[in-house]
Protein backbone atom coordinates (compact mmCIF):
# COMPACT_ATOMS: atom_id res chain seq x y z
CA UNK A 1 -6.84 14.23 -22.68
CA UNK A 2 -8.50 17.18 -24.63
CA UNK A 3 -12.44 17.72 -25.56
CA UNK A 4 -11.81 16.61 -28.93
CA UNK A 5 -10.81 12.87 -27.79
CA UNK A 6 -15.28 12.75 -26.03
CA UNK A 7 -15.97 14.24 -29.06
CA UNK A 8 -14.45 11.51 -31.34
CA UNK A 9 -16.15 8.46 -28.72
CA UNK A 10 -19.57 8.20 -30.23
CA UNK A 11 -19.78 4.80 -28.83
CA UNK A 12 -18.39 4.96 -24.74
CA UNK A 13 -16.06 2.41 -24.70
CA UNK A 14 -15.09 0.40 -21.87
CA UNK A 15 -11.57 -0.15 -20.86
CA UNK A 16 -10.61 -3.00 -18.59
CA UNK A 17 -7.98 -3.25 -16.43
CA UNK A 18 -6.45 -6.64 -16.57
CA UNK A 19 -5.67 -6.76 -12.52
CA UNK A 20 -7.28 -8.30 -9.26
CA UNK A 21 -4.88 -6.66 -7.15
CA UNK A 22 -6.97 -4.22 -4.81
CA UNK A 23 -3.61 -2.48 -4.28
CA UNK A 24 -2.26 -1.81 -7.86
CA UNK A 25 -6.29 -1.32 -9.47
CA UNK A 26 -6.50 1.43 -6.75
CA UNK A 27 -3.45 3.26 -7.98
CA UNK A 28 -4.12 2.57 -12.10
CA UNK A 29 -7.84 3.89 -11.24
CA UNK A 30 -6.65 7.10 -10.09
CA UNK A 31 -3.86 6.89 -12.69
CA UNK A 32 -6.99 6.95 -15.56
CA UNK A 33 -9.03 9.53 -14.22
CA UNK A 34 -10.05 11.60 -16.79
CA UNK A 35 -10.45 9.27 -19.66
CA UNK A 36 -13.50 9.30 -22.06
CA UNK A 37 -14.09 5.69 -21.03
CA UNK A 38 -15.75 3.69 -18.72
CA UNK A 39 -13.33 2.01 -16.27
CA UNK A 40 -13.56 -1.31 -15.06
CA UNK A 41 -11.63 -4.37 -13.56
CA UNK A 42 -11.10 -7.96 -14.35
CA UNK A 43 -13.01 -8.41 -11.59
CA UNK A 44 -16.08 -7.30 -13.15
CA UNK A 45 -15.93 -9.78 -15.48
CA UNK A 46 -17.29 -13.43 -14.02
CA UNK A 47 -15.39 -16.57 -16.06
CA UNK A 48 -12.24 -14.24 -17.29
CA UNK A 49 -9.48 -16.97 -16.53
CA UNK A 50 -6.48 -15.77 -14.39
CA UNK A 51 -3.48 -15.29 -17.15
CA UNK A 52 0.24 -16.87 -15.85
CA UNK A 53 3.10 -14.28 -15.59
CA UNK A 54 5.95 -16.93 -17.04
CA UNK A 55 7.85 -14.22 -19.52
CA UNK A 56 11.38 -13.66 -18.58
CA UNK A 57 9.99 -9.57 -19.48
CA UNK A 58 7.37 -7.40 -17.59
CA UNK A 59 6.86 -6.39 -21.32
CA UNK A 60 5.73 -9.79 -22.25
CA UNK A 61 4.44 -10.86 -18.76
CA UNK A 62 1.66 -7.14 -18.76
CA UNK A 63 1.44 -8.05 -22.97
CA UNK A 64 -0.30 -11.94 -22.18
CA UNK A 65 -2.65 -9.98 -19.64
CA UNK A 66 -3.98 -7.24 -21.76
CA UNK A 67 -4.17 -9.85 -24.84
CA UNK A 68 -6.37 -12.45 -22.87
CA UNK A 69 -8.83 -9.92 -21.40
CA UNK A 70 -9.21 -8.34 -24.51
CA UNK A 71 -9.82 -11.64 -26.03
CA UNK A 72 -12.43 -12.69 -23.36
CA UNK A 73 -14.32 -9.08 -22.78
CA UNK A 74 -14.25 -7.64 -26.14
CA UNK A 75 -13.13 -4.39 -24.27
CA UNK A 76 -9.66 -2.31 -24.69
CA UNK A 77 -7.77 -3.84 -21.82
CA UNK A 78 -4.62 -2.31 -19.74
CA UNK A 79 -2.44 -4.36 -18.02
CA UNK A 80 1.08 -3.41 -16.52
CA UNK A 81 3.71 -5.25 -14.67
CA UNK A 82 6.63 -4.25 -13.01
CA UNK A 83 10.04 -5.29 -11.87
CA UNK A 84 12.38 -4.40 -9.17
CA UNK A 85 15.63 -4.76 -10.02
CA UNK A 86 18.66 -4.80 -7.21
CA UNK A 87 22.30 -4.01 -8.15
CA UNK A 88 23.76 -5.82 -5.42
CA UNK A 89 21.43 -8.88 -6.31
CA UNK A 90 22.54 -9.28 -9.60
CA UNK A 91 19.09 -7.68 -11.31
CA UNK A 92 16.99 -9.92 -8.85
CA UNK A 93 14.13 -9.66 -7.89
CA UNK A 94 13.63 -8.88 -11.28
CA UNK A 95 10.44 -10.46 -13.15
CA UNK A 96 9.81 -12.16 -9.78
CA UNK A 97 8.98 -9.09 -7.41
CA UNK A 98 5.22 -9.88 -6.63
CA UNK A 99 6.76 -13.77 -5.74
CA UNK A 100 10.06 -13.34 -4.40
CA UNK A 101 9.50 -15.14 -1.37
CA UNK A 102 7.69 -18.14 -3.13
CA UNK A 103 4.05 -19.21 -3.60
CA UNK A 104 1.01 -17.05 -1.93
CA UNK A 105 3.72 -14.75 -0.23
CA UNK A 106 3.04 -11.27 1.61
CA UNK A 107 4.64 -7.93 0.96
CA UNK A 108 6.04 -8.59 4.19
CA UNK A 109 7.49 -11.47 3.31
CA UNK A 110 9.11 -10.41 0.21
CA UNK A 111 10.43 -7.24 1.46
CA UNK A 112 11.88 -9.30 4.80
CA UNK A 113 13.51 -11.85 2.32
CA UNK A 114 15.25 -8.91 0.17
CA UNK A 115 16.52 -7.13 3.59
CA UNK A 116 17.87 -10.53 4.83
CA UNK A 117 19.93 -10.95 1.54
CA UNK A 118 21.48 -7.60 1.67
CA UNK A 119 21.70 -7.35 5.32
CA UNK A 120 26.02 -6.58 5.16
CA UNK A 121 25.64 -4.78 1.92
CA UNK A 122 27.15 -1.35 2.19
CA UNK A 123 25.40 1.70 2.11
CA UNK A 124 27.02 2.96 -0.89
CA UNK A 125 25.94 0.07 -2.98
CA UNK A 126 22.24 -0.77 -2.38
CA UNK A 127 21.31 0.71 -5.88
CA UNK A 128 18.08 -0.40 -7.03
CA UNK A 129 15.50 0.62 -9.74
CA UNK A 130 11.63 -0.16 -10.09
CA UNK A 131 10.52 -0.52 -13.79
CA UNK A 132 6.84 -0.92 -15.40
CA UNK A 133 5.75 -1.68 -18.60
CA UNK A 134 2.14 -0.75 -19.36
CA UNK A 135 0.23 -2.26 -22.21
CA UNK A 136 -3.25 -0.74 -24.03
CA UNK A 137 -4.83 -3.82 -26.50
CA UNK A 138 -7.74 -2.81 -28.39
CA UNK A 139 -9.72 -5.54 -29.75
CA UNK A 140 -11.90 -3.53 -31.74
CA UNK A 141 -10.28 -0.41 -33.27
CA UNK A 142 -12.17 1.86 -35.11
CA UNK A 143 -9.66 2.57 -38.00
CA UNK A 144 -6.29 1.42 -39.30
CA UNK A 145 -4.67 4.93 -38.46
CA UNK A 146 -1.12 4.64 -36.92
CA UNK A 147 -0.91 7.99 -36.07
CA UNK A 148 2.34 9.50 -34.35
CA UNK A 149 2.41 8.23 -31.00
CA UNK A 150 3.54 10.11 -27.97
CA UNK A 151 7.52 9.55 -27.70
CA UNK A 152 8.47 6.56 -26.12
CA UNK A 153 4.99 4.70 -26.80
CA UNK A 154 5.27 1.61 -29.44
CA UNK A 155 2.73 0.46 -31.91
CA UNK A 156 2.04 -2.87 -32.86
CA UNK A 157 -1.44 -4.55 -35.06
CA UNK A 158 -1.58 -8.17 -34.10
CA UNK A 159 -3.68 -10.98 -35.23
CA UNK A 160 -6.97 -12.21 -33.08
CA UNK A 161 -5.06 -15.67 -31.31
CA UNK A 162 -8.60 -16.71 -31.87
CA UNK A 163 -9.38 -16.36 -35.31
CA UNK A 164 -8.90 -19.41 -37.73
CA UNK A 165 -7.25 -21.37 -35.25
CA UNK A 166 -6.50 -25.38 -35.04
CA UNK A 167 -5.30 -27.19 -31.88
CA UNK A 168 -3.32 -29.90 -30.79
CA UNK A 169 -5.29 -33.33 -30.93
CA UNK A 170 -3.76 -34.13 -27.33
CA UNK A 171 -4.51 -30.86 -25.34
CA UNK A 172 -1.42 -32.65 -22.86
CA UNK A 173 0.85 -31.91 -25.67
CA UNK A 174 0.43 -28.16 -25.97
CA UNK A 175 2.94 -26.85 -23.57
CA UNK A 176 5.72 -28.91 -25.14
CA UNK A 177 4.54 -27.61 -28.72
CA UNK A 178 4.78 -23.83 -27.35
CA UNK A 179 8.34 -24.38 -25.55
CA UNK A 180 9.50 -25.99 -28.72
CA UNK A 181 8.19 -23.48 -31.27
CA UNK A 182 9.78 -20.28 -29.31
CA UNK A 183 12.31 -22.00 -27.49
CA UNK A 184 11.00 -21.47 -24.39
CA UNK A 185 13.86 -23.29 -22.37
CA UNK A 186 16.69 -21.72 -24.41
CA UNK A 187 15.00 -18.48 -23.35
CA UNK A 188 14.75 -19.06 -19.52
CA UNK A 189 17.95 -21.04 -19.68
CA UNK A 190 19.68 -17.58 -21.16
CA UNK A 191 17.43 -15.88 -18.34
CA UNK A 192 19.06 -17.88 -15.38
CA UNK A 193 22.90 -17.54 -16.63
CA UNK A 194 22.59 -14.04 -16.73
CA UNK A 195 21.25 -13.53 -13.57
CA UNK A 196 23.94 -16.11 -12.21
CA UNK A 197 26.85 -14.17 -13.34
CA UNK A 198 29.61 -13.74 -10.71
CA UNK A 199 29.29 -10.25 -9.65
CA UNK A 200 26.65 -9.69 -6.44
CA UNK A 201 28.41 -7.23 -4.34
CA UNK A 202 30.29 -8.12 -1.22
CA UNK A 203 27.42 -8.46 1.72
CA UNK A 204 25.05 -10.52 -0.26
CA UNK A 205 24.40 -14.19 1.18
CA UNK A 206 25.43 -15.53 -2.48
CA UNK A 207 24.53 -19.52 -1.33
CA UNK A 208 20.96 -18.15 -0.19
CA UNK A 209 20.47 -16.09 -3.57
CA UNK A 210 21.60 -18.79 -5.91
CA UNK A 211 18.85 -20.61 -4.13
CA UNK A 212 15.90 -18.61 -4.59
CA UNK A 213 16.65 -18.10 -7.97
CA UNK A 214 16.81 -21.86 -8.26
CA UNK A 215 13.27 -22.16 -7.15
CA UNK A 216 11.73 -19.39 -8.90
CA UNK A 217 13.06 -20.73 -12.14
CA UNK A 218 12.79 -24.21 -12.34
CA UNK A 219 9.30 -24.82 -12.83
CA UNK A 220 9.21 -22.78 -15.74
CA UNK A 221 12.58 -23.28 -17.09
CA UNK A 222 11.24 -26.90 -17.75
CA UNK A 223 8.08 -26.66 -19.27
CA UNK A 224 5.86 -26.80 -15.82
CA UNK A 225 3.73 -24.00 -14.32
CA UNK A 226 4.52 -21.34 -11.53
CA UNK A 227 4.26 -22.35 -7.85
CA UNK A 228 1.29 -20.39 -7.16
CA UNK A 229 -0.54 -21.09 -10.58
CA UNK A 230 -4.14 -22.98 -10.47
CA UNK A 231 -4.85 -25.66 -12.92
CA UNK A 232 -7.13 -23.40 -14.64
CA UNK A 233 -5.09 -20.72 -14.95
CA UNK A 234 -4.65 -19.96 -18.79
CA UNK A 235 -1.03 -19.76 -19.97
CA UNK A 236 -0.20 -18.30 -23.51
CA UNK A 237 2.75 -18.20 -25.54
CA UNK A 238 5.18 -15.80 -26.76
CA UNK A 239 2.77 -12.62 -27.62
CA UNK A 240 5.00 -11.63 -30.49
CA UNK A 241 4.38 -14.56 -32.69
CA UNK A 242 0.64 -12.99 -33.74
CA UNK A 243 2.21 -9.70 -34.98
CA UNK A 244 0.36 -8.64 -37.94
CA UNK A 245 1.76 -6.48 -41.02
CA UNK A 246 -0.87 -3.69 -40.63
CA UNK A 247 -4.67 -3.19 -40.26
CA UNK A 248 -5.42 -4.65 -43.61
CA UNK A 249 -3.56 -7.97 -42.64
CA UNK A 250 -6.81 -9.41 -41.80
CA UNK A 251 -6.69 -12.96 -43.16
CA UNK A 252 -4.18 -14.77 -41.26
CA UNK A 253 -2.51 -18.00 -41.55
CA UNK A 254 -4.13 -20.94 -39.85
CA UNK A 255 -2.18 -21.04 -36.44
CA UNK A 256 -2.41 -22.61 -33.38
CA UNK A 257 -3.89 -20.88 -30.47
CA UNK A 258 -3.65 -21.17 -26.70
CA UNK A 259 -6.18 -23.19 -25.19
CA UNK A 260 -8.42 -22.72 -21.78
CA UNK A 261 -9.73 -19.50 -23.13
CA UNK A 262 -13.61 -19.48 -22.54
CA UNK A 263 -15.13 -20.62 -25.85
CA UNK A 264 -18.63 -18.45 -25.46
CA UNK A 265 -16.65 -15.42 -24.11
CA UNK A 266 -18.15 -11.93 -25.40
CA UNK A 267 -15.34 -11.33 -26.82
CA UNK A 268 -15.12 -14.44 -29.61
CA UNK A 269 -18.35 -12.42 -31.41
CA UNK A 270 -16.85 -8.79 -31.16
CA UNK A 271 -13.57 -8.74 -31.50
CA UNK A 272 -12.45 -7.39 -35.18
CA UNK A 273 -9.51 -9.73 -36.87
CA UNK A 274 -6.59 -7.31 -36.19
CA UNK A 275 -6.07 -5.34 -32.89
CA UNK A 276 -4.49 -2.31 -32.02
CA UNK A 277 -1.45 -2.46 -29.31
CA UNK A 278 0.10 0.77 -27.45
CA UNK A 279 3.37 0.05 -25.07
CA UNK A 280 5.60 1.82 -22.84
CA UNK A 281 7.82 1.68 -20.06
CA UNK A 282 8.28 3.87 -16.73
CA UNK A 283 11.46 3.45 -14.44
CA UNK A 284 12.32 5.15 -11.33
CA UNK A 285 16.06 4.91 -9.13
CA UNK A 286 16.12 4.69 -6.24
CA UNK A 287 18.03 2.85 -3.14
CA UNK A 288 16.74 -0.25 -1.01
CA UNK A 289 16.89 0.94 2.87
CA UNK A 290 18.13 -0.88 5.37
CA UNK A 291 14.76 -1.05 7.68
CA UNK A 292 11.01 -0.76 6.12
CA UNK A 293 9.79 3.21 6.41
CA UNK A 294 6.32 4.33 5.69
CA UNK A 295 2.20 2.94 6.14
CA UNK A 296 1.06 3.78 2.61
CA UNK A 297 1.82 2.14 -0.68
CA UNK A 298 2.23 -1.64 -0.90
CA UNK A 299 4.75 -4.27 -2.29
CA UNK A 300 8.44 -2.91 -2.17
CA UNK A 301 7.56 0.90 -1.11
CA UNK A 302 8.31 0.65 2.32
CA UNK A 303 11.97 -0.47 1.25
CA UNK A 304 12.73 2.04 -1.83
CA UNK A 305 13.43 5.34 -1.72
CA UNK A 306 13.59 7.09 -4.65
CA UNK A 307 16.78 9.20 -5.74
CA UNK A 308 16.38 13.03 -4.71
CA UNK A 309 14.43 12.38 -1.84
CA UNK A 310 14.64 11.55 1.84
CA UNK A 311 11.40 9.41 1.98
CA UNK A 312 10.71 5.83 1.03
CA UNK A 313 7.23 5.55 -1.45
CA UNK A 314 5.92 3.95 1.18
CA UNK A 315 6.34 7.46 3.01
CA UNK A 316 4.35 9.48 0.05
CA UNK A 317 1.23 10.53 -0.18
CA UNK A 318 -0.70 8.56 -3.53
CA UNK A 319 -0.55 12.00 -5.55
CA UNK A 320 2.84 12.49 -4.74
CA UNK A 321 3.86 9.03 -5.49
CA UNK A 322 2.22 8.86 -8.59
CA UNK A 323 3.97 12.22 -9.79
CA UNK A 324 7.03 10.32 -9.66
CA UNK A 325 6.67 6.24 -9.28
CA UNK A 326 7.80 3.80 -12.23
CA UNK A 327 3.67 2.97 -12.55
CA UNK A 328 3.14 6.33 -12.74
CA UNK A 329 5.56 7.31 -15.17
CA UNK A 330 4.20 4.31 -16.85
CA UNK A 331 0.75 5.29 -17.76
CA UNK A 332 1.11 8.79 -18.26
CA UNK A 333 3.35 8.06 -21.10
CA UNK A 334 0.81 5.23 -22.25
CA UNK A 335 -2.21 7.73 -22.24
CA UNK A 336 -0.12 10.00 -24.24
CA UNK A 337 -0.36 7.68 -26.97
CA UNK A 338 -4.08 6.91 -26.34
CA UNK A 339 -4.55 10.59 -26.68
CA UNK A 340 -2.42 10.94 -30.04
CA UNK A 341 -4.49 7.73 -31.79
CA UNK A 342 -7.72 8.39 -30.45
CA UNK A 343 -7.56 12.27 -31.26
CA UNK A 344 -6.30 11.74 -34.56
């Protein structure tokens, strides 16, 4: 990011990465080194409520992230999420990567689950991409300049959720009022026959795949919550339904907002009524090997090797990784975009 991007920060702002995950805030720290911002985690920030990953998109799933801890901090937040998607698996594990293997599982346990499945599928047809989509929300943007974004970086303004809102008399009621209003189990149902299409290539325990998929969907295919969700764990709707027209479109309707966010959160006195949102995606190809390679990394590396080379990610060094990985690919692209609005 050039000189002239410190120059334009009179104010240092913070930005907030909307993770716990020692792992992934490791690699998105490194990933931000150079900005003209202070960096910082949700962890920093005591009462921020843990946000539930129920999209059937890593766009939408990283999108509820960066919205809620820009909501609750006041700060620009960045959240990602990303997907691994197996040929011979139909597209699974899909949105469900970090979960595969169910509730409070281990790297281990999800890679050892995806190796079992494919464990006759031919060499020739273990295919298999990573993909993550990286969000930037700021709560607070300085001017209503679009600028030209870096290619492949979309724009959005959105409304404050929590700006002239009203809320269901019967807080029991408000997950049935979301899945009605965006057709949350039309969505999910769509979700599940796609991914059940005849079509997993010969090797794959088909029984055993319909199964997981059965589990990993049901909960939230019918209104209900994630296995490995807490009670307080805030869950919001459809992010797209607070698009705004523009940075003038400052007086929204009255609308209904999400409860369970933090009423005396920072952020409900700062935040300005329309926010600025950056988004992007990263993908990398790759193969899933037949045996785990590699110490570094975490999640899927030690199974993925990416196309060109002879080494799973798992195998890489973090700079090296990073050059190439989905994440990193990711954020670079993302910053990009920081770079073109905030250097105007």
């Amino acid at each position: 990011m050039s000189e002239r991007v410190t120059e334009r920060v009179s104010e240092r702002r913070i930005v907030v990465i909307a993770s716990r995950n020692a792992d992934k805030l490791r690699e998105l720290r490194e990933l931000c080194t150079g900005l003209p911002f202070e960096v910082r985690s949700a962890g920093d920030y005591e009462g921020l409520p843990e946000i539930i990953e129920d999209g059937t998109t890593i766009l939408g799933n990283a999108t509820r992230k960066a919205l809620a801890t820009a909501a609750f901090t006041g700060e620009i937040a960045v959240a990602d999420d990303t997907s691994l998607s197996v040929q011979a698996l139909n597209g699974l594990p899909d949105v469900f990567a970090a979960r595969f293997a169910g509730p409070d599982c281990s790297y281990d346990d999800n890679c050892r689950l995806l190796s079992e499945l494919m464990r006759d599928v031919p060499d020739d047809q273990r295919d298999a991409w990573f993909e993550t989509a990286a969000v930037w929300i700021d709560p607070r943007p300085a001017d209503g300049r679009t600028a030209a974004a870096a290619p492949g970086v979309a724009t959005r303004w959105l409304h404050d959720p929590y700006r002239r809102t009203i809320h269901l008399a019967d807080p029991l009621e408000e997950e049935a009022f979301w899945n009605e209003l965006m057709d949350r189990r039309a969505v999910w149902d769509e979700y599940v026959a796609r991914m059940s299409e005849p079509g997993a290539t010969a090797g794959v325990d088909t029984a055993r795949l319909a199964h997981v998929l059965e589990d990993l969907t049901t909960p939230v295919r019918h209104g209900g919550r994630p296995g490995d969700a807490a009670p307080g764990d805030l869950r919001l709707p459809d992010p797209r339904i607070w698009t705004a027209d523009g940075p003038d479109d400052a007086v929204p309707p009255t609308r209904f907002a999400p409860t369970g966010m933090p009423a005396g959160s920072r952020g409900h006195a700062i935040n300005a009524p329309v926010w600025r949102e950056l988004s992007c995606r990263g993908k990398v190809l790759g193969e899933i090997v037949r045996a785990p390679r590699g110490m570094r990394g975490f999640g899927y590396d030690p199974v993925f090797r990416p196309c060109g080379s002879d080494r799973t990610l798992a195998e890489m060094g973090a700079e090296e990784k990073n050059a190439l990985s989905h994440r990193g690919r990711a954020m670079r692209r993302l910053l990009g975009g920081v770079a073109a609005i905030y250097d105007g």
